[in-house]
PDB file of N, CA and C in Angstrom:
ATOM      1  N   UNK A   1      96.416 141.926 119.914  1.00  0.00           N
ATOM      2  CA  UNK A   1      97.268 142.740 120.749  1.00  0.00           C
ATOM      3  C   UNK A   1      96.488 143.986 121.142  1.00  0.00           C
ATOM      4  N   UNK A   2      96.716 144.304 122.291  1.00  0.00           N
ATOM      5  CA  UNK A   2      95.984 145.216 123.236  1.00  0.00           C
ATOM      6  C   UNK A   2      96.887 146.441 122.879  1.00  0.00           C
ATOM      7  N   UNK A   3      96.915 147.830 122.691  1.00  0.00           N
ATOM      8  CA  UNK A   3      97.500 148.896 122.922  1.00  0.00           C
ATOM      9  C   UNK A   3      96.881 149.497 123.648  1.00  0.00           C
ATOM     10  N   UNK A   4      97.303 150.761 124.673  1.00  0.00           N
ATOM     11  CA  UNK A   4      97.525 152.078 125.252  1.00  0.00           C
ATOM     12  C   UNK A   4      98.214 152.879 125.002  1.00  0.00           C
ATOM     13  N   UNK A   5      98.061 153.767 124.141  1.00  0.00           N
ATOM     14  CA  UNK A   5      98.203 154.513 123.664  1.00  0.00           C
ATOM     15  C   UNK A   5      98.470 155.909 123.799  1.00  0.00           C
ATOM     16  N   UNK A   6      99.087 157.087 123.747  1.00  0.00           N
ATOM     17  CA  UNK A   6      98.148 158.364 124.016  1.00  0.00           C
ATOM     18  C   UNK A   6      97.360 158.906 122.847  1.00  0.00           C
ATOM     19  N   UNK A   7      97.734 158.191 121.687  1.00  0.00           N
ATOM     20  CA  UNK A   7      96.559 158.429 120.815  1.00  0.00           C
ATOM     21  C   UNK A   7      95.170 157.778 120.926  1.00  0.00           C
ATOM     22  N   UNK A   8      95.215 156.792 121.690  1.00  0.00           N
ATOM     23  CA  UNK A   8      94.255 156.005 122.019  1.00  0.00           C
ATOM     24  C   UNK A   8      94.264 154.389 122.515  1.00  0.00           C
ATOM     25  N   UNK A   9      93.289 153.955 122.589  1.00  0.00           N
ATOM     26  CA  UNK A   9      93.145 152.147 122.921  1.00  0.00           C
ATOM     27  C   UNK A   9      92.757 151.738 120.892  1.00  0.00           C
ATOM     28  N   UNK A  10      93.721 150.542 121.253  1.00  0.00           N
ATOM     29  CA  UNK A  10      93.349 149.759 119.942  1.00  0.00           C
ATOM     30  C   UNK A  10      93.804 148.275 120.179  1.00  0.00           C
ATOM     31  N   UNK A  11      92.746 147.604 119.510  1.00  0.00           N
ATOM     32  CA  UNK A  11      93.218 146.334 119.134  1.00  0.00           C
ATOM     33  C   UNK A  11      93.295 146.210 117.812  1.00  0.00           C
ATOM     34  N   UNK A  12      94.699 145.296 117.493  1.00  0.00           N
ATOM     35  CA  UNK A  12      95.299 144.787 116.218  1.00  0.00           C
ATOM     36  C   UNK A  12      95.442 143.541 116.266  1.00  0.00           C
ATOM     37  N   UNK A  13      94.343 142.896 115.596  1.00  0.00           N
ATOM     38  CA  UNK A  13      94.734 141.460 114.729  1.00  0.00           C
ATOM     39  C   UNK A  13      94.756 141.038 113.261  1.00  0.00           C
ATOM     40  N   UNK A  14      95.461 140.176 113.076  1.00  0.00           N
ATOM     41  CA  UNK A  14      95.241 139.695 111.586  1.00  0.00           C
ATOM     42  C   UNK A  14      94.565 139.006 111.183  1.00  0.00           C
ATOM     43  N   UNK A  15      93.661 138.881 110.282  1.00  0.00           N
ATOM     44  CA  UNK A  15      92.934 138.165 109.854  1.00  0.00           C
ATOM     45  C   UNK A  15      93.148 137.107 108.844  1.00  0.00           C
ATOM     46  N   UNK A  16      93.786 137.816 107.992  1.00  0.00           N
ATOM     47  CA  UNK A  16      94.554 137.135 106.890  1.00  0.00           C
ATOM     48  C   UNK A  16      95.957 137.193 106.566  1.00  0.00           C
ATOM     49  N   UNK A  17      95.926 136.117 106.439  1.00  0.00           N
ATOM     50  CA  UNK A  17      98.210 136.252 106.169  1.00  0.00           C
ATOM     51  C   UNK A  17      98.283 137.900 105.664  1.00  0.00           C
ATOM     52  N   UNK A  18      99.169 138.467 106.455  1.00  0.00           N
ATOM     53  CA  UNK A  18      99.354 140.143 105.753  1.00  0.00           C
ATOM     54  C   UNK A  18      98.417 140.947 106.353  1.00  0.00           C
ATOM     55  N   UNK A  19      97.316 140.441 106.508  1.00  0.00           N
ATOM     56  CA  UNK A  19      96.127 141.411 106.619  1.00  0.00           C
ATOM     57  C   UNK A  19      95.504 142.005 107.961  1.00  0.00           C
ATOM     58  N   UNK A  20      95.918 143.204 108.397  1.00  0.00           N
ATOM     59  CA  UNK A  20      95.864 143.346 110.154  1.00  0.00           C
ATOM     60  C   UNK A  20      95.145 144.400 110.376  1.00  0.00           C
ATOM     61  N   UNK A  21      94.121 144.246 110.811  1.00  0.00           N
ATOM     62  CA  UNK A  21      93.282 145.704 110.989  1.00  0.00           C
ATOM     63  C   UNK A  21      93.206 146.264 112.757  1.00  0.00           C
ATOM     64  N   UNK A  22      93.391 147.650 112.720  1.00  0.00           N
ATOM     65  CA  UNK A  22      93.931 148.424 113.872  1.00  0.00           C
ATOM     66  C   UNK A  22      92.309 148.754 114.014  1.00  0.00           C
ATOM     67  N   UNK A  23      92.274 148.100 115.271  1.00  0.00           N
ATOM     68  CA  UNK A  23      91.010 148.478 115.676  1.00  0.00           C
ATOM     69  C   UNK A  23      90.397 149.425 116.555  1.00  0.00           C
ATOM     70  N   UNK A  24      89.449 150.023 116.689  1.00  0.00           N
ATOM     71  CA  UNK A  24      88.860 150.934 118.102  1.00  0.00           C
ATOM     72  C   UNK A  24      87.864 151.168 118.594  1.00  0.00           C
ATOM     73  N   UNK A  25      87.361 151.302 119.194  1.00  0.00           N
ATOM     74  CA  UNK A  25      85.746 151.501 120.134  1.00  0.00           C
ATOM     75  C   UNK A  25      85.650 153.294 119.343  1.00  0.00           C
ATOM     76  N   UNK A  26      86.875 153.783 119.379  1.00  0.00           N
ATOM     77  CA  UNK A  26      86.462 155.295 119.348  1.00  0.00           C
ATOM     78  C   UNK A  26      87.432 155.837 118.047  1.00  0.00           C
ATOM     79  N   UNK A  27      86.632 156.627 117.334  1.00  0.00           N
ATOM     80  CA  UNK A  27      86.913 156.671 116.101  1.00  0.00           C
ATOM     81  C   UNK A  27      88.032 157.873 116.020  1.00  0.00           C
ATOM     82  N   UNK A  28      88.045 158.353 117.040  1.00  0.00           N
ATOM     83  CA  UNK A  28      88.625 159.724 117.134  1.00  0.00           C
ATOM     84  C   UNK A  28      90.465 159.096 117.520  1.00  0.00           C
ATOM     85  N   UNK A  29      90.429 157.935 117.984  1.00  0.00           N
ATOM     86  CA  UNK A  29      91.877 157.125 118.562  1.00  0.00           C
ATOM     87  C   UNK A  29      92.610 156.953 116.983  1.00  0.00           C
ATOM     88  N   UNK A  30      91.640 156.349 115.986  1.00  0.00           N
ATOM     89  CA  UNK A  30      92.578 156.200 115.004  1.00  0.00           C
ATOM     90  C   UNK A  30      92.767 157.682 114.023  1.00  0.00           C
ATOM     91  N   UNK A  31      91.465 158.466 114.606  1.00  0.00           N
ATOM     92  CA  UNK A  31      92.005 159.346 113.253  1.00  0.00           C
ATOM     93  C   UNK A  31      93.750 159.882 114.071  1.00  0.00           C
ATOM     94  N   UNK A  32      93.828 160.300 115.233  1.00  0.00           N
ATOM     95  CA  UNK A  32      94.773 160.423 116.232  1.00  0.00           C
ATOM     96  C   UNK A  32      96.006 159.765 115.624  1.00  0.00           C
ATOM     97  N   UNK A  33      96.202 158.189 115.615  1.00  0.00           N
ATOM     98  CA  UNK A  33      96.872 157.625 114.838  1.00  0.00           C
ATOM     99  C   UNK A  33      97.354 158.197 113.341  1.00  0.00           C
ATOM    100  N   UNK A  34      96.222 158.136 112.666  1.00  0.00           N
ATOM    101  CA  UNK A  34      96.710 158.208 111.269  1.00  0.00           C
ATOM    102  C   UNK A  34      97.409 159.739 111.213  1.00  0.00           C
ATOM    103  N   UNK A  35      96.924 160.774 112.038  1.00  0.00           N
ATOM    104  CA  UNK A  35      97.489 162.498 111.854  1.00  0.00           C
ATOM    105  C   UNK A  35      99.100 162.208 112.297  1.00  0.00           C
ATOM    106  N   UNK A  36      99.320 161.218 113.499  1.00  0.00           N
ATOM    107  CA  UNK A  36     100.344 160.912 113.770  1.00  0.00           C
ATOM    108  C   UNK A  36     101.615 160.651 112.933  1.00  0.00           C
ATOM    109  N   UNK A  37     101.170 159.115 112.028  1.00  0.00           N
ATOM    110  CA  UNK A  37     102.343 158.929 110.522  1.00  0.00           C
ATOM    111  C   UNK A  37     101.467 158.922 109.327  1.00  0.00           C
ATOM    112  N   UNK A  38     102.485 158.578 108.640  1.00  0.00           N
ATOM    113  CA  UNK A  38     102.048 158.343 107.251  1.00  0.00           C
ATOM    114  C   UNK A  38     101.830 156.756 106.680  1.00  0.00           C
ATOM    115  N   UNK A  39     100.574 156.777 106.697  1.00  0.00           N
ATOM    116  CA  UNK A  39      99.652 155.571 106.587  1.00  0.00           C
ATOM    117  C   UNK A  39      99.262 156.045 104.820  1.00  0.00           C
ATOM    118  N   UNK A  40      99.555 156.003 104.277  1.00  0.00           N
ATOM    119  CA  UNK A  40      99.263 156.378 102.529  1.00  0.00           C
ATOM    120  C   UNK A  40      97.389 156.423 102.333  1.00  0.00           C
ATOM    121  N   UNK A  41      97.738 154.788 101.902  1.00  0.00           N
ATOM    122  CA  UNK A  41      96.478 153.777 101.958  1.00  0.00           C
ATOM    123  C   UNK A  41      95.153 153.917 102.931  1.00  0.00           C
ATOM    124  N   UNK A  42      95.929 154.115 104.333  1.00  0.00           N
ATOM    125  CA  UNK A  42      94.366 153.962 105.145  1.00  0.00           C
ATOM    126  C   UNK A  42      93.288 154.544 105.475  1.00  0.00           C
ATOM    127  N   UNK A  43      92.241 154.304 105.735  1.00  0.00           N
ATOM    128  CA  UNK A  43      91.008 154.939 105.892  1.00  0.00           C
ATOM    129  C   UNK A  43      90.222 154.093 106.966  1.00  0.00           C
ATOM    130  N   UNK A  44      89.752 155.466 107.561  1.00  0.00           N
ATOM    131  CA  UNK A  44      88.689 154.495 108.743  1.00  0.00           C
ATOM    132  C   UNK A  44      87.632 153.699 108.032  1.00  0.00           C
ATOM    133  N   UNK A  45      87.730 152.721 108.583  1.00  0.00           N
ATOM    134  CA  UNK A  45      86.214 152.232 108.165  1.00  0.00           C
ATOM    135  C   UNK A  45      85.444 151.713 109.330  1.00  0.00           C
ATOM    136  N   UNK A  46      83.805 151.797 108.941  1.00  0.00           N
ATOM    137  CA  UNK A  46      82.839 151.820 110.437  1.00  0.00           C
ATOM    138  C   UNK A  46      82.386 150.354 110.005  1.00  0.00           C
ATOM    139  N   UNK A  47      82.695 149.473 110.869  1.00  0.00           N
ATOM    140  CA  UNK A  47      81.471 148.626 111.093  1.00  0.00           C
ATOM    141  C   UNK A  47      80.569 148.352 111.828  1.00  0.00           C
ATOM    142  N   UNK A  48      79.734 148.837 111.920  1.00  0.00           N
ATOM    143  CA  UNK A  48      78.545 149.190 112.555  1.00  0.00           C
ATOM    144  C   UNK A  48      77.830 147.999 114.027  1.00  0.00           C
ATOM    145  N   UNK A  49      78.121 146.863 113.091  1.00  0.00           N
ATOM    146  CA  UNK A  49      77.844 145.570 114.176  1.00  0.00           C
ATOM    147  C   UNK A  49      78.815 144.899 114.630  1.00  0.00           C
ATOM    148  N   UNK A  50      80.212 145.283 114.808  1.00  0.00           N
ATOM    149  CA  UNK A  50      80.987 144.645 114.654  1.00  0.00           C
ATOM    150  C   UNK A  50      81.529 144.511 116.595  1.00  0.00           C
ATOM    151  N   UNK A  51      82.711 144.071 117.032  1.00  0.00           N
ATOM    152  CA  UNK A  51      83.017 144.758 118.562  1.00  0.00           C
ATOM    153  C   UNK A  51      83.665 145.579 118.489  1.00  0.00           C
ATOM    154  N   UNK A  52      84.774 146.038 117.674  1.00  0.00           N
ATOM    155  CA  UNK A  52      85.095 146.919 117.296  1.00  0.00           C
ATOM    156  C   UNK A  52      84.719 147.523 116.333  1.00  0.00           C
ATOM    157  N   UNK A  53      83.812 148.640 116.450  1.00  0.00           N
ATOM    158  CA  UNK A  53      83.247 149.609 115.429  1.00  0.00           C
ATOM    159  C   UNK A  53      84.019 150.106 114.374  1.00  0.00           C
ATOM    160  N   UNK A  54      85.084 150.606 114.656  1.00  0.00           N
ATOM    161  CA  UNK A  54      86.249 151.286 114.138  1.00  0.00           C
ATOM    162  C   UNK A  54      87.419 150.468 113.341  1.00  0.00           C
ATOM    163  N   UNK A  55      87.940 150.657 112.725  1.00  0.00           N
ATOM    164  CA  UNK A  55      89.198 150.101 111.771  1.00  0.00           C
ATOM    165  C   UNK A  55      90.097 150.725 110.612  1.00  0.00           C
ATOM    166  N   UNK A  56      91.236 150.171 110.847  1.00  0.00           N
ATOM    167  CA  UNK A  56      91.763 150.595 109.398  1.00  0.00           C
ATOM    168  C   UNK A  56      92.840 149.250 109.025  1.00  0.00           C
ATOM    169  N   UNK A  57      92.436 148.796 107.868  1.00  0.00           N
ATOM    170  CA  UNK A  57      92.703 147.743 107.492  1.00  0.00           C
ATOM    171  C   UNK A  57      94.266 148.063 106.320  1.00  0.00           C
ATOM    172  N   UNK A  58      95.272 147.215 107.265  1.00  0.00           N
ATOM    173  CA  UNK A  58      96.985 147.854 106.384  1.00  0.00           C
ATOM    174  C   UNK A  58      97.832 146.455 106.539  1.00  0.00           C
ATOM    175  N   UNK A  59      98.196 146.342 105.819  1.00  0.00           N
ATOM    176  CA  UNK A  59      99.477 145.538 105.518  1.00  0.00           C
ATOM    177  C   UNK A  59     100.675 145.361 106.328  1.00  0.00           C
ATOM    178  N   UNK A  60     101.650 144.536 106.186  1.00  0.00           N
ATOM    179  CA  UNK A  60     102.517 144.278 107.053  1.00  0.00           C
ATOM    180  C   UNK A  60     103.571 145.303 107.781  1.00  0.00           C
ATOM    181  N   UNK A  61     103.757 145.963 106.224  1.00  0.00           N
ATOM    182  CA  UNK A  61     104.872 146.952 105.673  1.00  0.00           C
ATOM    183  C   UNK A  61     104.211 148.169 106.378  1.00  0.00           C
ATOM    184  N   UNK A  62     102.726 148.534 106.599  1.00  0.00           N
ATOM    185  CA  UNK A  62     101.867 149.601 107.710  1.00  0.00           C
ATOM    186  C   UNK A  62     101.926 149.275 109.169  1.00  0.00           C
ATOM    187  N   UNK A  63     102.184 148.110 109.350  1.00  0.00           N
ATOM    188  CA  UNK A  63     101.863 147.652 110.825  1.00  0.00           C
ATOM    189  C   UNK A  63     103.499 147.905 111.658  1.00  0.00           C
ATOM    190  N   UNK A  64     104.695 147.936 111.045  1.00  0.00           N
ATOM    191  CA  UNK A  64     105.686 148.012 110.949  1.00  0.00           C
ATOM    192  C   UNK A  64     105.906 149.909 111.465  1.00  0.00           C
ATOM    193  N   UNK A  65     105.592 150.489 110.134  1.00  0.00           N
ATOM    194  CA  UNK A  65     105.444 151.612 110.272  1.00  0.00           C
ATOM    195  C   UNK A  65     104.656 152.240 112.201  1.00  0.00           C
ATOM    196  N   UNK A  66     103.469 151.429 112.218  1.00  0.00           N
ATOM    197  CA  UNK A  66     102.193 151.709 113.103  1.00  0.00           C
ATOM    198  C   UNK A  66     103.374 151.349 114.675  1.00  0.00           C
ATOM    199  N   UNK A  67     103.586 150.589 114.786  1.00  0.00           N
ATOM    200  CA  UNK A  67     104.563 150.346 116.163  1.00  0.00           C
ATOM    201  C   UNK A  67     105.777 150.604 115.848  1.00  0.00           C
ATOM    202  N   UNK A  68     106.970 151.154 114.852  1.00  0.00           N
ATOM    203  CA  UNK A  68     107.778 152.009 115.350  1.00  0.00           C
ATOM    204  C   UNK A  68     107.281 153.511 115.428  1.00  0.00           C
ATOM    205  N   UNK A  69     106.070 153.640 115.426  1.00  0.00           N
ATOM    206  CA  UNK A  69     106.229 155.019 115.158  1.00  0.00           C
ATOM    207  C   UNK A  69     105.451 155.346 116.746  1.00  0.00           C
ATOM    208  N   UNK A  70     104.514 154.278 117.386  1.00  0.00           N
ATOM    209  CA  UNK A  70     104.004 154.645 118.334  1.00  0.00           C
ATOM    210  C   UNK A  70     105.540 154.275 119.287  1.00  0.00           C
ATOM    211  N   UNK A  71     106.113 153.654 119.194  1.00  0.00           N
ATOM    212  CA  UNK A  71     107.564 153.231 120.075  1.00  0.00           C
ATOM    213  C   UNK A  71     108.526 154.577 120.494  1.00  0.00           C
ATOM    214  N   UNK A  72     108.452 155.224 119.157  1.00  0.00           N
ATOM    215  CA  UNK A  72     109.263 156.997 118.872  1.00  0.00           C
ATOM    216  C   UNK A  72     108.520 157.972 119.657  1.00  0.00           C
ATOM    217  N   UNK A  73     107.340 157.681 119.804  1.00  0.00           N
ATOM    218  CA  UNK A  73     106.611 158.912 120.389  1.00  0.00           C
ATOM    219  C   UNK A  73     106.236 159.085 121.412  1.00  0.00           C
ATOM    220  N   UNK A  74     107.187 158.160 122.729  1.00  0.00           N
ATOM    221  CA  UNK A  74     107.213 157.877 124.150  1.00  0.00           C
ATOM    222  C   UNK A  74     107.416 158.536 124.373  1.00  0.00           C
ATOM    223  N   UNK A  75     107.119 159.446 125.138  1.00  0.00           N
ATOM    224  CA  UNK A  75     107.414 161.217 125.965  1.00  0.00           C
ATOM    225  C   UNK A  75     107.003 161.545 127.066  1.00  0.00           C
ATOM    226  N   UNK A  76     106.744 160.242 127.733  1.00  0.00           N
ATOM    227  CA  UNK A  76     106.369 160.804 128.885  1.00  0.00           C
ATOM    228  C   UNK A  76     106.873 159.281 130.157  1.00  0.00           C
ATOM    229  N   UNK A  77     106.806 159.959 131.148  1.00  0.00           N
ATOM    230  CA  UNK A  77     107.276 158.857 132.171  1.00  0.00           C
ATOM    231  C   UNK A  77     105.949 158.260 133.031  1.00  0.00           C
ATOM    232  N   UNK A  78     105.106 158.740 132.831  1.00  0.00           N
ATOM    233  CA  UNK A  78     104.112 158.009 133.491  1.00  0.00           C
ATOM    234  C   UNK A  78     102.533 157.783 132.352  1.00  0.00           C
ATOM    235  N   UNK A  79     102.343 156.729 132.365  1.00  0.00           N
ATOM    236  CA  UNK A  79     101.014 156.450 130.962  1.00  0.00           C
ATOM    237  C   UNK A  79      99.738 157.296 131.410  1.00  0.00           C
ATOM    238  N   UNK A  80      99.523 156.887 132.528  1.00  0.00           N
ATOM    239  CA  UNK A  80      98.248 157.657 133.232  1.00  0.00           C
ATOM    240  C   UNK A  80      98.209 159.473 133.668  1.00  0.00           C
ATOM    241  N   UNK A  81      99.480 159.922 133.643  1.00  0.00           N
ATOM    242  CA  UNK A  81      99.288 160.768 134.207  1.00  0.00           C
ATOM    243  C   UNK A  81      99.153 161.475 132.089  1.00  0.00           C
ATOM    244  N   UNK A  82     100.055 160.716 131.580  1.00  0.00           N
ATOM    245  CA  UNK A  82      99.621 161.749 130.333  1.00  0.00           C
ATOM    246  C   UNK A  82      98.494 160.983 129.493  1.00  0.00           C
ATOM    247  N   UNK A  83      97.358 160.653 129.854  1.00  0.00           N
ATOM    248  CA  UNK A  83      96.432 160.164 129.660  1.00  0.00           C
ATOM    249  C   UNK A  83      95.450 161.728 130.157  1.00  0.00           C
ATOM    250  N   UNK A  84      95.887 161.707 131.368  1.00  0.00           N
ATOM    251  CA  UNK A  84      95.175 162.872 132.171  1.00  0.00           C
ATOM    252  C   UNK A  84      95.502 164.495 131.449  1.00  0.00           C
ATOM    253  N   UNK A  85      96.613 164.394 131.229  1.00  0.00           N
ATOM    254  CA  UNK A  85      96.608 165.621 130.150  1.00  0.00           C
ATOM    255  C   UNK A  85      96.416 165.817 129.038  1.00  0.00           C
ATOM    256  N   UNK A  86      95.759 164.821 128.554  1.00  0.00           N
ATOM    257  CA  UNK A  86      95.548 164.981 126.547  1.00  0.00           C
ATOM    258  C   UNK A  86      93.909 164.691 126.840  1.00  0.00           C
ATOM    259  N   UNK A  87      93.630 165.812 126.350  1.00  0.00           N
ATOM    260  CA  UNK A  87      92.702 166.222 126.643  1.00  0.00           C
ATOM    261  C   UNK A  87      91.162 165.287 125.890  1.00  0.00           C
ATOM    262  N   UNK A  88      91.658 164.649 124.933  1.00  0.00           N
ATOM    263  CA  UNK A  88      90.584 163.705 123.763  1.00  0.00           C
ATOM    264  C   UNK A  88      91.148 162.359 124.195  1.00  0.00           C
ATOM    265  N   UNK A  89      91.706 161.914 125.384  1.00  0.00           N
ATOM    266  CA  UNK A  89      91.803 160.717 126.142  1.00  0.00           C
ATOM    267  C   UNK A  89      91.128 160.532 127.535  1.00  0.00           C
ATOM    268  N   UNK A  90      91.363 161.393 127.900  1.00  0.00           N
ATOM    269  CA  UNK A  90      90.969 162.217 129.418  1.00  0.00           C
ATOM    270  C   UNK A  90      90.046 161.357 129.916  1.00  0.00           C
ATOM    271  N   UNK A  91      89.116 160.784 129.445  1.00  0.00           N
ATOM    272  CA  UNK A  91      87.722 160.528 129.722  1.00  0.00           C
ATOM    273  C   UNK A  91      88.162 159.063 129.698  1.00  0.00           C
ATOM    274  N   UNK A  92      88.786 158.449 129.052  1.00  0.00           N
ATOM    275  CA  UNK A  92      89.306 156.715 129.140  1.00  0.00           C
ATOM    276  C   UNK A  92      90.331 156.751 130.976  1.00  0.00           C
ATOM    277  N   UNK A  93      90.486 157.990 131.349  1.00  0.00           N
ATOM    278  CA  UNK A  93      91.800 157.781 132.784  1.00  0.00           C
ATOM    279  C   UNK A  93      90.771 156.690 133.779  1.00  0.00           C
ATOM    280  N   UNK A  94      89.467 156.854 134.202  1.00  0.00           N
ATOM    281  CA  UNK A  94      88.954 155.619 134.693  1.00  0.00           C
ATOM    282  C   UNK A  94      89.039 154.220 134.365  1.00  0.00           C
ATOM    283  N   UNK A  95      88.707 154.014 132.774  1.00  0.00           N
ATOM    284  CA  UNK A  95      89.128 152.307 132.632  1.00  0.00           C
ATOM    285  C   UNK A  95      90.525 152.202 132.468  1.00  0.00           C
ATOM    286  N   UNK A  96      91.507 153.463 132.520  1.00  0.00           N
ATOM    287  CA  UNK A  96      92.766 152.472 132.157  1.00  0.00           C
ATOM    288  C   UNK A  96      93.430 152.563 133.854  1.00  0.00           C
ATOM    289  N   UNK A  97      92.580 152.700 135.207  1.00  0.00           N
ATOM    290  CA  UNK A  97      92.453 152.799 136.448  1.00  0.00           C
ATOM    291  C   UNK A  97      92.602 151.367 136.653  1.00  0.00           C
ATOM    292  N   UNK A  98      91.223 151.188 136.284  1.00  0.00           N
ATOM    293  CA  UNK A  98      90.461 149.628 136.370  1.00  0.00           C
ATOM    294  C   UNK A  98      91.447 148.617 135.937  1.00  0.00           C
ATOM    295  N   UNK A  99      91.963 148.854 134.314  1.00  0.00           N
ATOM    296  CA  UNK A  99      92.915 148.123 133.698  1.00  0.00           C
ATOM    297  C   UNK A  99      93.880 147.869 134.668  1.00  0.00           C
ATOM    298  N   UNK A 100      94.365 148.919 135.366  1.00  0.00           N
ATOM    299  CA  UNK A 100      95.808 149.274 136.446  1.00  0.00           C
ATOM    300  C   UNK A 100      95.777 147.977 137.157  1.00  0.00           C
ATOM    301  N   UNK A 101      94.392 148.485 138.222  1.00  0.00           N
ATOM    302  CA  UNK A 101      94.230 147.874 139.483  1.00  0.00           C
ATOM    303  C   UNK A 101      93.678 145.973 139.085  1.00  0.00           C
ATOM    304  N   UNK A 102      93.354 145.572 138.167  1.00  0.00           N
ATOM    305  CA  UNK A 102      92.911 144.335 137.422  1.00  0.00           C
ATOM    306  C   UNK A 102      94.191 143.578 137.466  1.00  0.00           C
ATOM    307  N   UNK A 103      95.428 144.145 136.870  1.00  0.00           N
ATOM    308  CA  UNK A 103      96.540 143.687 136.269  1.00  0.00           C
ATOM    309  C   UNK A 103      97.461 143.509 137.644  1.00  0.00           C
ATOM    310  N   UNK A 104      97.316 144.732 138.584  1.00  0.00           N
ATOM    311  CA  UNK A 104      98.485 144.449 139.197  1.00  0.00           C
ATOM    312  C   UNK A 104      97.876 143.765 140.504  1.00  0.00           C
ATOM    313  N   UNK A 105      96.835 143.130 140.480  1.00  0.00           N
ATOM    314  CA  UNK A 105      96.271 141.992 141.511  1.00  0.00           C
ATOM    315  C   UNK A 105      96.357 140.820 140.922  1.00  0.00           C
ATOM    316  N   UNK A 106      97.107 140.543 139.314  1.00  0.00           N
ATOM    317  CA  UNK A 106      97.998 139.423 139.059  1.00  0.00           C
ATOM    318  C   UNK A 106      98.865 139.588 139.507  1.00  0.00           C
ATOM    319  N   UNK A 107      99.599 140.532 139.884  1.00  0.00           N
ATOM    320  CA  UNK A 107     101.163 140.194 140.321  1.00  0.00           C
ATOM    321  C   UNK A 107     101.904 139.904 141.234  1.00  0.00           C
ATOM    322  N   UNK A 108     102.904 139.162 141.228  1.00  0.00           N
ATOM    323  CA  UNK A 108     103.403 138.093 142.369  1.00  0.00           C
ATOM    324  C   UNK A 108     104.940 138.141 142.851  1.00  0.00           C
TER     325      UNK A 108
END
């Protein structure tokens, strides 16, 4: 699963029954995340060769937590324009352009 965020871009998959790691290109998206809730347990971890560099590896009962809490913290009416005002996103407003214009030349 793809997120957009205003804390950032992440991908979340599971790997193992239970086991779902929140992923990111940019390390600064999850610390963003974690200042956000209360994640007890998690910690970034770097993998260096990996496609996603970034991670924090949490449980079901975290992932739960991780999307109601990004769901609560909708505050704004347009994604891009408060992309453009947070200032440690700012710099992603071109690919999530690209993302825009990609997606809505599927639509029918």
């Amino acid at each position: 699963m793809w997120i957009a965020s205003k804390f950032g871009w992440f991908s979340i998959v599971q790997k193992e029954p239970g086991e779902f790691h929140v992923r990111a290109r940019v390390k600064q998206d999850l610390q963003n995340l974690l200042d956000a809730m209360p994640l007890a347990n998690a910690v970034i971890e770097t993998w260096p060769g990996a496609d996603y560099r970034y991670r924090i590896i949490i449980g079901g009962d975290d992932l739960r937590v991780v999307m109601n809490c990004l769901a609560l913290q909708l505050d704004y009416s347009n994604f891009k324009s408060k992309i453009a005002q947070t200032p440690d996103q700012r710099e992603k407003l071109p690919e999530y352009h690209t993302i825009w214009a990609t997606m809505a030349g599927l639509q029918k």
